[in-house]
Protein backbone atom coordinates (compact mmCIF):
# COMPACT_ATOMS: atom_id res chain seq x y z
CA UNK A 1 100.04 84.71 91.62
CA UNK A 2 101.19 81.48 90.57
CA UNK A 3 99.22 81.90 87.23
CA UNK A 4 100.90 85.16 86.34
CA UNK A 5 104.38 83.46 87.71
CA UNK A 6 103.59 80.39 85.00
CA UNK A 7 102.59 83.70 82.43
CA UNK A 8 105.91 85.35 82.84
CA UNK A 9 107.51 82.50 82.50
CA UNK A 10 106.12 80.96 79.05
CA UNK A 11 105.04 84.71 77.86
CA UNK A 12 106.39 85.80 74.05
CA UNK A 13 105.12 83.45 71.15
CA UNK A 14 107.65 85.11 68.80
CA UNK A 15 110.63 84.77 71.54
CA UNK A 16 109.51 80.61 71.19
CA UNK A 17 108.16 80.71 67.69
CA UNK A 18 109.57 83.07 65.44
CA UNK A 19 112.28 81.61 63.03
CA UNK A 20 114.90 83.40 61.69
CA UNK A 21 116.44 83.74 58.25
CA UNK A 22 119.28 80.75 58.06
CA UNK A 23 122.84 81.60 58.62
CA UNK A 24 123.37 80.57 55.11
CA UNK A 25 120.80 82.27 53.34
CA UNK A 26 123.10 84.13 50.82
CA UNK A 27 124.38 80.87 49.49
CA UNK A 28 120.66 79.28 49.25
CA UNK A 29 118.36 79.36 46.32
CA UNK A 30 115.22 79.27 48.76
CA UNK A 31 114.08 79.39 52.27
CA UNK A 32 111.50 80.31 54.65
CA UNK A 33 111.23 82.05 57.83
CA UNK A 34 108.40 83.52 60.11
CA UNK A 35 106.02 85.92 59.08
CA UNK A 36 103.48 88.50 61.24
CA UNK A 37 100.98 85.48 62.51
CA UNK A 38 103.80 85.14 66.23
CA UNK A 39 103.81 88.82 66.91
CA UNK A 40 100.46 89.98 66.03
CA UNK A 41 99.63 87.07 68.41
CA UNK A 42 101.62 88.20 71.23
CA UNK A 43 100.33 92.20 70.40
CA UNK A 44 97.01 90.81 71.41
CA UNK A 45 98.18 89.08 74.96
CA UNK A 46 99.36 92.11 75.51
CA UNK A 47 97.00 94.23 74.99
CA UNK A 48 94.80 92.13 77.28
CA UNK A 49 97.25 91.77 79.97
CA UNK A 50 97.42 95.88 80.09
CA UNK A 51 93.69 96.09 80.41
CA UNK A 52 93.52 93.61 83.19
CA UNK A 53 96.60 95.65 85.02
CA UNK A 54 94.59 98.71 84.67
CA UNK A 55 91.33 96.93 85.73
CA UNK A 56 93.36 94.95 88.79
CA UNK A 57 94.99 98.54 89.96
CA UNK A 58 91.46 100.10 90.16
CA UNK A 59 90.27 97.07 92.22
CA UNK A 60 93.29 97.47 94.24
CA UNK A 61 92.97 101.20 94.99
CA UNK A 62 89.07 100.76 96.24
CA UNK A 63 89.92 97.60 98.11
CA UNK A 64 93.06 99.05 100.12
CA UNK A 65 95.27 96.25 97.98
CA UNK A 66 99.07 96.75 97.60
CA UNK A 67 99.13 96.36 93.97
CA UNK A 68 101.45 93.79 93.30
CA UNK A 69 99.09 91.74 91.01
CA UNK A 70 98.41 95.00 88.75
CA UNK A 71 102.20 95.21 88.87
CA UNK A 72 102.56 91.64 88.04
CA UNK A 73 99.90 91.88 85.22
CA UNK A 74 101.25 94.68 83.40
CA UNK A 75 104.97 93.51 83.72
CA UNK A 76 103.80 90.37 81.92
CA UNK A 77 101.73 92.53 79.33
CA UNK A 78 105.46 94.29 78.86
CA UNK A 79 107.13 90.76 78.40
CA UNK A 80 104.65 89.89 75.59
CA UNK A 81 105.01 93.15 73.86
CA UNK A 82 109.19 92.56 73.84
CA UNK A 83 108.27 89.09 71.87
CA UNK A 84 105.99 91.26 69.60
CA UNK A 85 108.68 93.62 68.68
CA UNK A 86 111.29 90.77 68.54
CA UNK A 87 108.88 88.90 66.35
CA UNK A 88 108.09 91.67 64.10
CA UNK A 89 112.47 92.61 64.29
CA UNK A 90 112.33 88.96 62.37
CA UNK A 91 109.59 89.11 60.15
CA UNK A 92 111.51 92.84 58.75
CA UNK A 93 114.92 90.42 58.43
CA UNK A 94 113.01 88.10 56.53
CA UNK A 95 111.12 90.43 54.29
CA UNK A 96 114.38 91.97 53.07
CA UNK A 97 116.36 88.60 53.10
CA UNK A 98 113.88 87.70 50.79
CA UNK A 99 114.17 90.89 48.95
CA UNK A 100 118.31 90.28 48.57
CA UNK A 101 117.70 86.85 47.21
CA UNK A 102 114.95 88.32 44.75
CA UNK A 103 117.51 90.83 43.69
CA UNK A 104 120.15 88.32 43.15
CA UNK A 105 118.36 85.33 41.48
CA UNK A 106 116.63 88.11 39.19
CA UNK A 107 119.37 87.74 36.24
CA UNK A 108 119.10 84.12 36.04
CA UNK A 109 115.43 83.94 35.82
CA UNK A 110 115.25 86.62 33.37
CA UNK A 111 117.95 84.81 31.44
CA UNK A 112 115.95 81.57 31.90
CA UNK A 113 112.17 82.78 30.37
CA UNK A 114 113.34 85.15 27.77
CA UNK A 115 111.95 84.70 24.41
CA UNK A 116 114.76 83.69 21.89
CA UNK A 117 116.16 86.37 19.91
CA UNK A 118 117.91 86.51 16.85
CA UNK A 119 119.91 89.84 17.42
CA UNK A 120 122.51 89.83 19.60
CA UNK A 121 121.92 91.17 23.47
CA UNK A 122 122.84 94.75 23.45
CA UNK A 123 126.19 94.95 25.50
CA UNK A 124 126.01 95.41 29.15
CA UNK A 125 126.62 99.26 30.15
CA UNK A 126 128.45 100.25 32.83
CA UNK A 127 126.81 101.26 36.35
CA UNK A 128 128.50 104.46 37.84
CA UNK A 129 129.19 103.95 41.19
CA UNK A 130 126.56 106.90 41.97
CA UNK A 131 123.88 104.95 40.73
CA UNK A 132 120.28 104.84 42.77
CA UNK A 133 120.39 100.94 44.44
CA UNK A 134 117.34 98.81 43.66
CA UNK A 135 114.21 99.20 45.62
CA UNK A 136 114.58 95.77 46.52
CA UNK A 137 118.24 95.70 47.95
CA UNK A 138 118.04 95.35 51.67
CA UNK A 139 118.65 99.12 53.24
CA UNK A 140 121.62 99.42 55.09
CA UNK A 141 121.48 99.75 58.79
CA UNK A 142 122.83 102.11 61.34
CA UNK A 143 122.41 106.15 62.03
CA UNK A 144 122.99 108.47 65.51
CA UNK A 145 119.40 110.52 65.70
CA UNK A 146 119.63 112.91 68.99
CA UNK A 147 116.15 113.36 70.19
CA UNK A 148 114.23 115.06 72.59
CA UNK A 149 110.74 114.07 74.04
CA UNK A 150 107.97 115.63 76.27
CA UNK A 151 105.03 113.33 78.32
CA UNK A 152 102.12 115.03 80.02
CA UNK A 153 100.21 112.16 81.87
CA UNK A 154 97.41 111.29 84.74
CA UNK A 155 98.77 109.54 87.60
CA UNK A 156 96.87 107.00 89.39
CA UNK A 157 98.32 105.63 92.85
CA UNK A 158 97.83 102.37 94.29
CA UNK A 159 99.79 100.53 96.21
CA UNK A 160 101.01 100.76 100.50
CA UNK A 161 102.85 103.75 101.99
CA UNK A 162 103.64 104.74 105.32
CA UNK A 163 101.64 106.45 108.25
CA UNK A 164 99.60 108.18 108.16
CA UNK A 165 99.23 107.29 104.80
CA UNK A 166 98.33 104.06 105.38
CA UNK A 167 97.55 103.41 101.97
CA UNK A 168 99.01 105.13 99.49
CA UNK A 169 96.62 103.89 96.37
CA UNK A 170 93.47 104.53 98.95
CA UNK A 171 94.67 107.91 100.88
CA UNK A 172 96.69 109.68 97.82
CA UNK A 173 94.05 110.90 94.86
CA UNK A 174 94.39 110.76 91.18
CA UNK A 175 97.37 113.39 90.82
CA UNK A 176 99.69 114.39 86.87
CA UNK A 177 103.10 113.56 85.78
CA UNK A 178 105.29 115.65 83.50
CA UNK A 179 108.39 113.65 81.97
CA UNK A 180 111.05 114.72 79.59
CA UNK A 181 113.25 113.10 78.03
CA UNK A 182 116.57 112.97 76.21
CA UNK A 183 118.73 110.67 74.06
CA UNK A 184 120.12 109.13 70.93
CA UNK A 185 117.98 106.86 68.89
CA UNK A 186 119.70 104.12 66.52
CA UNK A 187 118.33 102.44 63.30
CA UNK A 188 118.69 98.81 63.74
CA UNK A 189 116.78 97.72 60.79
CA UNK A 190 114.26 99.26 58.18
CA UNK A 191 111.89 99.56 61.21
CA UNK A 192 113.44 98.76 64.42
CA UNK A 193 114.95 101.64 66.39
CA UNK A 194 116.28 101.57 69.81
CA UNK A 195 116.93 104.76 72.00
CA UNK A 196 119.15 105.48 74.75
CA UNK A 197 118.15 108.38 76.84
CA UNK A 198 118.02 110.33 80.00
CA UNK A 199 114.48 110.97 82.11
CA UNK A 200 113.21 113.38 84.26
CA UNK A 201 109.90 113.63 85.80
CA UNK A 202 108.03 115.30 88.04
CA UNK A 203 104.94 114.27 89.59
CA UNK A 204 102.01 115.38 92.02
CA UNK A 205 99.45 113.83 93.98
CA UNK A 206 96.57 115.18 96.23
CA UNK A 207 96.10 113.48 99.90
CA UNK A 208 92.28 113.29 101.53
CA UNK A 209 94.01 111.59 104.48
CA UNK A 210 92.07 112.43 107.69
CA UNK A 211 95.87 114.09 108.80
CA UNK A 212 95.66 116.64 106.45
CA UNK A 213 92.02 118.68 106.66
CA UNK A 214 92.92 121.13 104.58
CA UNK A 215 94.44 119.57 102.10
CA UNK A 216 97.62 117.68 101.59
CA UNK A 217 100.08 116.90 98.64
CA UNK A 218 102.66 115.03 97.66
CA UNK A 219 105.19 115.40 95.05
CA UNK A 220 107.42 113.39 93.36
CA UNK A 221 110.66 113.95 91.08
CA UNK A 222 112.83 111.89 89.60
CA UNK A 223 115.56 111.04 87.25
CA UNK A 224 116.59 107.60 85.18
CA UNK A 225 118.34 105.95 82.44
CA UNK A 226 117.25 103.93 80.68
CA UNK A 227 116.26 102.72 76.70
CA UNK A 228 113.50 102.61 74.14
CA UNK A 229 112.78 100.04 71.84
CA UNK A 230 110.68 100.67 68.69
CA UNK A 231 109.18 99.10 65.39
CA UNK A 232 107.71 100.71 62.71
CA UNK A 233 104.27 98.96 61.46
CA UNK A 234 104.58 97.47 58.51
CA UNK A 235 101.34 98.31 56.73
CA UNK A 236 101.26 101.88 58.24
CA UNK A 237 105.13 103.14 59.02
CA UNK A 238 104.33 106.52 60.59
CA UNK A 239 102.85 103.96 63.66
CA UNK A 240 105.50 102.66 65.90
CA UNK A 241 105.07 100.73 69.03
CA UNK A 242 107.64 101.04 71.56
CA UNK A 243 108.67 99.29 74.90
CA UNK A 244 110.23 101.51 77.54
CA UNK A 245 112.36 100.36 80.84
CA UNK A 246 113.81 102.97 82.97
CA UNK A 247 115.69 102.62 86.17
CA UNK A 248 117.26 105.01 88.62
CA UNK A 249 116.66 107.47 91.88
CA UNK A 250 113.16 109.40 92.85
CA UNK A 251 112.20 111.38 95.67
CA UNK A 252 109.32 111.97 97.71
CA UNK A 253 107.98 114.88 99.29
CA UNK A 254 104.74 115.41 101.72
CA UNK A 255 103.07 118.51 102.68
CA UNK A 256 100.05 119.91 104.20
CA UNK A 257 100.08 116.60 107.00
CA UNK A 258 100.22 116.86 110.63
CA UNK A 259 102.61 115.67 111.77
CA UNK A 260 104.65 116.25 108.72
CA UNK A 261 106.34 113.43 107.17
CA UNK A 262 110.19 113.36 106.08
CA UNK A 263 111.15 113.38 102.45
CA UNK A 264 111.18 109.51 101.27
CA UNK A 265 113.88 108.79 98.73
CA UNK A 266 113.84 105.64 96.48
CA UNK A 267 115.35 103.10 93.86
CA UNK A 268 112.57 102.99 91.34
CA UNK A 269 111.95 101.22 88.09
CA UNK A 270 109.62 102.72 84.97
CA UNK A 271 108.00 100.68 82.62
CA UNK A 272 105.76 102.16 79.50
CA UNK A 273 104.51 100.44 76.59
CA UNK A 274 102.91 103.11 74.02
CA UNK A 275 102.64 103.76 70.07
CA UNK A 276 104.15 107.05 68.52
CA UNK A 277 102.76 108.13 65.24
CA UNK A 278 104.78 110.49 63.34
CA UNK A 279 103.15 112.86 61.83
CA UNK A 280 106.39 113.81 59.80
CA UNK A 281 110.11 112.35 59.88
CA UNK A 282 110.81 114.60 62.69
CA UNK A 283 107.84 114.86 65.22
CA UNK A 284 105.81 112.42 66.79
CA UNK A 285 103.11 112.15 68.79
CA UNK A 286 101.25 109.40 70.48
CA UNK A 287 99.64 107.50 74.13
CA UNK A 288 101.23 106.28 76.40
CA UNK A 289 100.71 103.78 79.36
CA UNK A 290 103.39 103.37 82.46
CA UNK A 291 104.09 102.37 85.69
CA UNK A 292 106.42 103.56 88.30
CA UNK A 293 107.71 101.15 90.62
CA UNK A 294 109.29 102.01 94.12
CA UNK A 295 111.97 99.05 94.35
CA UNK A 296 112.85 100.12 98.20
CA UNK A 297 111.43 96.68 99.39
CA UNK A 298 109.95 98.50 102.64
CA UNK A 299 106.52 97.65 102.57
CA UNK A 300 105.92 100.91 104.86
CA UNK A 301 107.25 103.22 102.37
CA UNK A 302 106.74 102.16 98.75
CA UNK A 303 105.01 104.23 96.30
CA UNK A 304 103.97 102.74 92.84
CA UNK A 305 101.80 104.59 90.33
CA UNK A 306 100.49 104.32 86.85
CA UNK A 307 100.31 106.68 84.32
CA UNK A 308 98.17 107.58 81.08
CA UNK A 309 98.37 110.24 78.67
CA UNK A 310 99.96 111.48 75.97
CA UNK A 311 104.21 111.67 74.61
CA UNK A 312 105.50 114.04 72.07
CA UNK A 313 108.92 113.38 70.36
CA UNK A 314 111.30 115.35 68.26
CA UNK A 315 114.36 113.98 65.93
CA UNK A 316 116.86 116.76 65.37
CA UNK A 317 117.60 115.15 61.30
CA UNK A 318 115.67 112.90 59.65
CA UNK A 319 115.57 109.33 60.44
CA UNK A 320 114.72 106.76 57.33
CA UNK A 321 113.29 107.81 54.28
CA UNK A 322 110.07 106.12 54.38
C-alpha cells in the first residue's frame, strides 16, 4: 500500500513535466514548449496500472480479498491518464501557438527572401470580412453539444458485503450493467472536450451463496453527476480517450436469500477511463473500463464492482470540423 500511496502521490509526468506556451508568446519571435514524449509516457503507466487493477481484482475475488489494492491500482492508473490528457491539452496549445506565430511572422520572412524585382509589388487587395481564415490560424474555442450516450457492460464484483454474503467479490457471480447517459459536451480546444452529464445505471448480479439454493440475485440502480474529459488523438482524430468521474446515490436490492436481506442504499463514486472512436461527427462508439465504488465506509455493507464493455455516444449537431 505504501508503494501505490508514494504512486498516487508522484503519478502524472505531464502534470510535473509538461511546459506550457509563455504568457508572452504573442510578443516573442520564438519559443518552445512540450511536445507528445510527457503524455505518451504517462498513457503507458496507465495502461499498466489498469492491467494490474484488473489482474489484482481477480486475485482478490478468488482469495476472499476486499479489493482495496485493485481499487487503489486503478485509481492511480486514472491519475496518470488525467496527466496524459493534461499533457496532450498542452502539446494542442503549443501546436497552434506555434501555428499563430507562423501565421504572423509569415509576411516578414516572405518580405525578407524574396528575389528583387524590378516592377513594382502589385497593390495589396482588400480582404472581405467573409473571407475563409488561414489553415494555420489557431481555431477558436468554445461550442454547447447536447449529447446522449448508451453503455452495455460485464460486471465483475469483488470486494466485502454483509451476511450472508460474506463476501461480496467471492459469493456474488460475474453479473451486466446498463448505463445511460446525458449531458452537454464543450470544446475547449481543437481536441479537448469536456462533458457534463447525468447517469443512470442499472446493474445485476447472480448469488451462489449457500443461503440462496435456488438461486439468488442482486440488483443494483443508480444515478450520478458527474463529467467527462476528452482529447482527440492527434495522428488519428476520430480516436478520443476520455477520463470519467461520477459521484452520487445507488441502491441495492437482494432476492432469492433466506433470510432475505433489506435494500442497502449507498454514496458511491464511478470511475471509467475508455477511448471513443467516432465513426462520423455525430456517433461514436468505443470500450470502456470502470469501477463502482460504494463510499458508505461500513466494511459490512460495501459493494464495489468493475465493469468492461462497450459505450455508444450521440452529438445532436456537429462538433469540430475535422
Amino acid at each position: 500500500m505504501r508503494g501505490i500511496a508514494l504512486a498516487l502521490a508522484l503519478s502524472g509526468c505531464s502534470f510535473v513535466l509538461s511546459q506550457s506556451p509563455p504568457p508572452d508568446h504573442r510578443q516573442r519571435e520564438y519559443f518552445t514548449c512540450s511536445g507528445l514524449a510527457e503524455p505518451i509516457v504517462d498513457l503507458g503507466i496507465a495502461a499498466g496500472w489498469t492491467f494490474g487493477g484488473i489482474a489484482e481484482a481477480y486475485w482478490a475475488r478468488s482469495n476472499s480479498d476486499s479489493g482495496v489494492d485493485a481499487a487503489a491500482l486503478l485509481i492511480t492508473a486514472g491519475a496518470y491518464a488525467a496527466s496524459a490528457i493534461y499533457g496532450f491539452w498542452i502539446s494542442d496549445r503549443c501546436d497552434e501557438d506555434h501555428a499563430e506565430l507562423l501565421h504572423r511572422i509569415r509576411p516578414l520572412a516572405e518580405r525578407l527572401f524574396a528575389e528583387p524585382s524590378q516592377t513594382p509589388p502589385p497593390a495589396a487587395e482588400t480582404v472581405s470580412s467573409t473571407t475563409e481564415p488561414s489553415r494555420t490560424e489557431p481555431v477558436v474555442e468554445g461550442g454547447w453539444i447536447p449529447i446522449a450516450g448508451l453503455a452495455v457492460l460485464g460486471a465483475e464484483p469483488f470486494g466485502s458485503g454483509d451476511f450472508p454474503l460474506s463476501n461480496f467479490g467471492s459469493d456474488a457471480t460475474l453479473g451486466f450493467e446498463i448505463a445511460g447517459r446525458g449531458g452537454i459536451e464543450h470544446s475547449l480546444s481543437r481536441r479537448l472536450h469536456l462533458t457534463a452529464d447525468l447517469k443512470a445505471y442499472f446493474a445485476r448480479f447472480g448469488v451462489n451463496s449457500y443461503s440462496a439454493p435456488a438461486g439468488g440475485q442482486e440488483i443494483a440502480f443508480g444515478f450520478l453527476v458527474g463529467s467527462r474529459l476528452g482529447m482527440n488523438l492527434r495522428s488519428w482524430r476520430r480516436a478520443m480517450p476520455y477520463l470519467d468521474l461520477h459521484v452520487g446515490y445507488f441502491d441495492v436490492r437482494a432476492g432469492g436469500l433466506n433470510p432475505p436481506l433489506a435494500p442497502h442504499s449507498a454514496f458511491g463514486l464511478e470511475f471509467d477511463i475508455g477511448t471513443m472512436l467516432w465513426i462520423s461527427q455525430r456517433f461514436g462508439l468505443g470500450p470502456a473500463v470502470g469501477l463502482n465504488i460504494d463510499m458508505t465506509g461500513l466494511d459490512s455493507l460495501r459493494r464495489t464492482w468493475m465493469t468492461f464493455g462497450a459505450e455508444a455516444t450521440l452529438r445532436f449537431a456537429k462538433a469540430r470540423p475535422d
